[in-house]
Protein backbone atom coordinates (compact mmCIF):
# COMPACT_ATOMS: atom_id res chain seq x y z
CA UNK A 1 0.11 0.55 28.37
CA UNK A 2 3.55 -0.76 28.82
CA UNK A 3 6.94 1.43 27.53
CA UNK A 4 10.60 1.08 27.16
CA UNK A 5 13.01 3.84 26.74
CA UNK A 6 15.56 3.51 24.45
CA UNK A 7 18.65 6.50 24.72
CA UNK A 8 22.14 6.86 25.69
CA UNK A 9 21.96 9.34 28.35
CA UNK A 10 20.44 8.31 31.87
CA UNK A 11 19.45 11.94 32.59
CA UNK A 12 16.95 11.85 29.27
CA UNK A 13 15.65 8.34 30.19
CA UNK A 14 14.65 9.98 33.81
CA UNK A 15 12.91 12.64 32.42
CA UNK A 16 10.94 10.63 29.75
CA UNK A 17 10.35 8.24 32.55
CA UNK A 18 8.59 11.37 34.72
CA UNK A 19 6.61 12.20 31.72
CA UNK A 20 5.43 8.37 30.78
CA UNK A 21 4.30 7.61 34.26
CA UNK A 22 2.44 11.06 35.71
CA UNK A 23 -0.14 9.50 32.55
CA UNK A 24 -2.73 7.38 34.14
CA UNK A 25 -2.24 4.01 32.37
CA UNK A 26 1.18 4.39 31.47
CA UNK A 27 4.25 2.15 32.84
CA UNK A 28 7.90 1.90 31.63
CA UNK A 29 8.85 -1.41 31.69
CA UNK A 30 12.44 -0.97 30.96
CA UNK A 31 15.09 1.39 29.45
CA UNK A 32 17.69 0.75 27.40
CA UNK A 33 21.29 2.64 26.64
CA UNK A 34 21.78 1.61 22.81
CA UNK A 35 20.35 -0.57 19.99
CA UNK A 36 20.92 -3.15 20.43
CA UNK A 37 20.05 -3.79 24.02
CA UNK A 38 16.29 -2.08 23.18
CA UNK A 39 15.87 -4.94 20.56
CA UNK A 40 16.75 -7.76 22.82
CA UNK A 41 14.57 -5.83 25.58
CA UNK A 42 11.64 -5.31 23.22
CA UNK A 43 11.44 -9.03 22.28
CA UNK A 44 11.12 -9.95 25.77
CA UNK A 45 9.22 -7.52 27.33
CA UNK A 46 7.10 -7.04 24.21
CA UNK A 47 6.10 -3.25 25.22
CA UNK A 48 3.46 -1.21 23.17
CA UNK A 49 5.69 1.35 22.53
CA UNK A 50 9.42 1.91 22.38
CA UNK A 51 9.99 5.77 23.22
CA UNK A 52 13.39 5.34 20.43
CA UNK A 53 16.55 7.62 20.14
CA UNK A 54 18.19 7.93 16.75
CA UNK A 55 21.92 8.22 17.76
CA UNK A 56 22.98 5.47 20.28
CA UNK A 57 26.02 3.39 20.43
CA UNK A 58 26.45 -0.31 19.41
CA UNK A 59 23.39 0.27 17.56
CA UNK A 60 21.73 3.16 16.58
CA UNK A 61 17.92 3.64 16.58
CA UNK A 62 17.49 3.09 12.82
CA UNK A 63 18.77 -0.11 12.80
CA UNK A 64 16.82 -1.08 16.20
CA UNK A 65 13.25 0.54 14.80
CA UNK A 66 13.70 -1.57 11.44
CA UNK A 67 14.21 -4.74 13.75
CA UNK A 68 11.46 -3.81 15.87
CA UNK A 69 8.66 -3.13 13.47
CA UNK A 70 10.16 -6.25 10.83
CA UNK A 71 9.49 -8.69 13.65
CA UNK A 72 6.08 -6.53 15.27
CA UNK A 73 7.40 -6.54 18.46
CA UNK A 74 6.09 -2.88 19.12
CA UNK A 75 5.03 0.60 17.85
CA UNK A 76 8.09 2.92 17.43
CA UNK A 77 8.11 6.74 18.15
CA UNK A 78 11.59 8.13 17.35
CA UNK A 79 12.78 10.38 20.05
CA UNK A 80 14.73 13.76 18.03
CA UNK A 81 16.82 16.42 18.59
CA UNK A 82 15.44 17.78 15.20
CA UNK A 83 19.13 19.33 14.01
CA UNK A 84 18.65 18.12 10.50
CA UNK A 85 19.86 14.67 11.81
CA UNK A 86 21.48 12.38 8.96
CA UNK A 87 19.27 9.39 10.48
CA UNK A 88 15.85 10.77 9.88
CA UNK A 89 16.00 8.83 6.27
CA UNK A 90 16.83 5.76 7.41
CA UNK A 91 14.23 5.98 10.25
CA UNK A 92 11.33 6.68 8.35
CA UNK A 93 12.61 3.69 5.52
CA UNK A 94 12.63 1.59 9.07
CA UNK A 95 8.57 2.19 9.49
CA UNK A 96 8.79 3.91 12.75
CA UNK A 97 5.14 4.87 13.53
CA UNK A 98 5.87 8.81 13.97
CA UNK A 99 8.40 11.13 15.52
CA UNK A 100 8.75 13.37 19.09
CA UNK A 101 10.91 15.98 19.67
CA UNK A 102 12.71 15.82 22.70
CA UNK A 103 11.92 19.16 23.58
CA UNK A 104 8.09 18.31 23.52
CA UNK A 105 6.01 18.79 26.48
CA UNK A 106 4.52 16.50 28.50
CA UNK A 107 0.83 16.85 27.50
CA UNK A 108 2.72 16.46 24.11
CA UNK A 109 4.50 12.99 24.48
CA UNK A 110 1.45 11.39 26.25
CA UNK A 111 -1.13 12.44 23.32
CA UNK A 112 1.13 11.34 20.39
CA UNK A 113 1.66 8.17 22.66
CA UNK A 114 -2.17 7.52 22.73
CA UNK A 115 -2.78 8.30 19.46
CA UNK A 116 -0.28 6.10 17.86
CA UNK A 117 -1.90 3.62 20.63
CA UNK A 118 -5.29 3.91 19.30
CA UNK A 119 -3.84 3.03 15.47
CA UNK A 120 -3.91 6.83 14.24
CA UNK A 121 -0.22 7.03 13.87
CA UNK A 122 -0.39 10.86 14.49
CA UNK A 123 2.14 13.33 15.82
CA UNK A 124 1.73 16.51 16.24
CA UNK A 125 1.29 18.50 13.09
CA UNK A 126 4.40 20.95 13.25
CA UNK A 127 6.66 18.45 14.26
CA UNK A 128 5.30 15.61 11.15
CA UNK A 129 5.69 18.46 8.43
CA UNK A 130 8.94 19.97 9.81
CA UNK A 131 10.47 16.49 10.12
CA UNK A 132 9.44 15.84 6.51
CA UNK A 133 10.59 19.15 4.86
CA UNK A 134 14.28 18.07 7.45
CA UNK A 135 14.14 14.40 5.49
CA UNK A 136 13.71 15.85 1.72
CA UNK A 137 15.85 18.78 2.48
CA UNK A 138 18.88 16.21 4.01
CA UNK A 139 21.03 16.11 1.21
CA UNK A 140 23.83 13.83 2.78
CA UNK A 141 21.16 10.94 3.55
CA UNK A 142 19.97 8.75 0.55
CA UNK A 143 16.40 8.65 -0.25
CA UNK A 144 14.58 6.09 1.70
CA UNK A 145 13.24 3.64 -1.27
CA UNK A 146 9.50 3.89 -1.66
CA UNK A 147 7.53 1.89 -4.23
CA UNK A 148 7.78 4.16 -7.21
CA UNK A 149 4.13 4.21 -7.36
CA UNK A 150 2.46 7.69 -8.94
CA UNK A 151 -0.18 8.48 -6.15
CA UNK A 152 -2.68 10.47 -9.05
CA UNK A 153 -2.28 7.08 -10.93
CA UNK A 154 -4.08 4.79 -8.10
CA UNK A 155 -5.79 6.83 -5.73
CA UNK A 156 -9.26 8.33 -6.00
CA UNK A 157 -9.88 11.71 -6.41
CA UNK A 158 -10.96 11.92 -2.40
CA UNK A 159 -8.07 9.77 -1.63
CA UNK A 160 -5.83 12.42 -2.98
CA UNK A 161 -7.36 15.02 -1.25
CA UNK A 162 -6.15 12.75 1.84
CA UNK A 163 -3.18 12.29 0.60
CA UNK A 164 -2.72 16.13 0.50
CA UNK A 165 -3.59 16.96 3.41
CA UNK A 166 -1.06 14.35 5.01
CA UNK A 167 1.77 16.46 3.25
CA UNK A 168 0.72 19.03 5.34
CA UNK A 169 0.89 16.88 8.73
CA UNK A 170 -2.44 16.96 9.77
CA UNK A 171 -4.62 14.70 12.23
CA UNK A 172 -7.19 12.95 10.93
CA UNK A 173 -9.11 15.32 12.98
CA UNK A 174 -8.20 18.45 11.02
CA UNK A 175 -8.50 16.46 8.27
CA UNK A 176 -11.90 15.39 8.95
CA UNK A 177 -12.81 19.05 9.34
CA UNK A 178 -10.73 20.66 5.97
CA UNK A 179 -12.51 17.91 3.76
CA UNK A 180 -15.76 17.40 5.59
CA UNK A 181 -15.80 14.17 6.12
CA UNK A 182 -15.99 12.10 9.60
CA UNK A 183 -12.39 11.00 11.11
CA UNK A 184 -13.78 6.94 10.84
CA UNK A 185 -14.01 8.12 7.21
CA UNK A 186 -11.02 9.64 6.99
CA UNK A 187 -8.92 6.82 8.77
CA UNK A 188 -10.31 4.39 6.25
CA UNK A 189 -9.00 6.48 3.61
CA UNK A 190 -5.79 6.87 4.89
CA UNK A 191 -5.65 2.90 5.70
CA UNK A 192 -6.47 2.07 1.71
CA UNK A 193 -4.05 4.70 0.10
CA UNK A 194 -1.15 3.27 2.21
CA UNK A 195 -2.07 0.09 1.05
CA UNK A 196 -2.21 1.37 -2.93
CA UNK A 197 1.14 3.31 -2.12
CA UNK A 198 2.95 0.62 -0.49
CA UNK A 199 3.63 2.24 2.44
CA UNK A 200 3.84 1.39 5.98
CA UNK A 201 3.63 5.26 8.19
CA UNK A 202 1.80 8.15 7.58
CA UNK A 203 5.27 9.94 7.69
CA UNK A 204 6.35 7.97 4.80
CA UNK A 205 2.77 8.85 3.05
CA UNK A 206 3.64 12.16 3.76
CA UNK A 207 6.81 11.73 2.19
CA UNK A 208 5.26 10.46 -0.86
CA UNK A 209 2.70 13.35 -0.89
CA UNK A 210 5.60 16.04 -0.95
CA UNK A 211 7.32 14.43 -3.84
CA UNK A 212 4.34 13.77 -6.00
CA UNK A 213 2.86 17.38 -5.48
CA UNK A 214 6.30 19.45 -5.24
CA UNK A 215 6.13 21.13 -8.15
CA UNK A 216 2.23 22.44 -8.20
C-alpha cells in the first residue's frame, strides 16, 4: 500500500515515515511540504492514502483533501494537533475519510491506515468522538453544509440505531457487538444511511447523528 505525507515540518514527515514503513506492506511514495504540492503529487503518484496536515502553507490541507477526494485520487486521513483547530470544519465538509492525532502511536496510525484501506473508514473511537464534539463545539468555523435531511425521517428504525452508535465513534466492530448484529451487517447499514443522508464519511455521519439527537 503506497503513502504520501503531506506537512510542513521535515522532522514530522520523518517520524510518520518511521511509523508507515516498520508496517509490512506499507511504502511512502513521496512527501510533500504544503497543499498544494500534495495535490500535484497525489495526481501523479496516485497513492492509497495521503497521511494530510491541516495547517500548511500555499495551501492548507482543507483545500488539498477537497481536491483530492473531488477528483478520487486517494483516501485522506487528516493528520491533527487536536487544539480545537479552526480547520476541522472545513476538513470534514472536504470528505476526508477520518482523522489521526499526531500524537497517536504507531500500532495506532497503521490500524486506522488499514482500516480506512479495507473501506471501513474507522479511526479510533476517542479520537472520532472527541474530534466531533471539537467541530460542533468550534464556534469561529461555519458549519460544514450537510443535506438538511432529518435522519428519523429516512432511516429505519435499525438504521438509526447505527446511526447512534456512530455519534458515539464506534467501529463497526463495537457496533456489531452493542446491537448484535454481524460487522458485514453492520457495514451495509452504515453504507445505505450515508447514502439516505447524503453524506460522504462516517465523521460527517457522525456529525449528523450529534445534531439530530442533541437534545434527547
Amino acid at each position: 500500500m503506497t503513502v504520501l505525507l503531506a506537512d510542513d515540518h521535515a522532522a514530522v514527515r520523518l517520524g510518520m515515515r518511521m511509523v508507515v514503513e516498520s508496517a509490512p506492506g506499507f511504502t511512502v511514495v513521496g512527501e510533500a511540504g504544503n497543499g498544494a504540492t500534495a495535490v500535484s503529487m497525489a495526481r501523479a503518484l496516485r497513492p492509497d492514502v495521503v497521511l494530510m496536515d491541516l495547517r500548511m502553507p500555499v495551501m492548507d490541507g482543507v483545500a488539498a483533501t477537497g481536491r483530492i477526494v473531488a477528483e478520487s485520487l486517494s483516501k485522506v486521513l487528516v493528520l491533527t494537533t487536536f487544539d480545537h483547530d479552526e480547520y476541522l470544519f472545513g476538513a470534514l465538509a472536504a470528505g476526508a475519510q477520518g482523522f489521526l492525532l499526531k500524537s497517536a502511536s504507531p500500532s495506532s496510525i497503521i490500524a486506522a491506515m488499514h482500516a480506512v484501506l479495507g473501506g471501513d473508514q474507522v479511526l479510533a473511537p476517542e479520537v472520532t468522538a472527541k474530534i466531533v464534539h471539537a467541530a460542533l463545539e468550534a464556534a469561529p468555523a461555519p458549519a460544514p453544509q450537510f443535506p438538511g435531511i432529518d435522519p428519523r425521517l429516512v432511516l429505519t428504525g435499525r438504521e438509526l440505531q447505527v446511526l447512534r452508535e456512530l455519534g458515539a465513534g464506534l467501529t463497526n466492530h463495537r457496533i456489531g457487538r452493542n446491537l448484535g448484529i454481524g460487522e458485514t451487517t453492520v457495514k451495509t447499514h452504515v453504507s445505505r444511511l450515508m447514502g439516505k443522508l447524503g453524506v460522504s464519511s462516517r465523521v460527517q455521519a457522525a456529525l449528523v447523528a450529534h445534531r439530530a439527537f442533541a437534545q434527547e
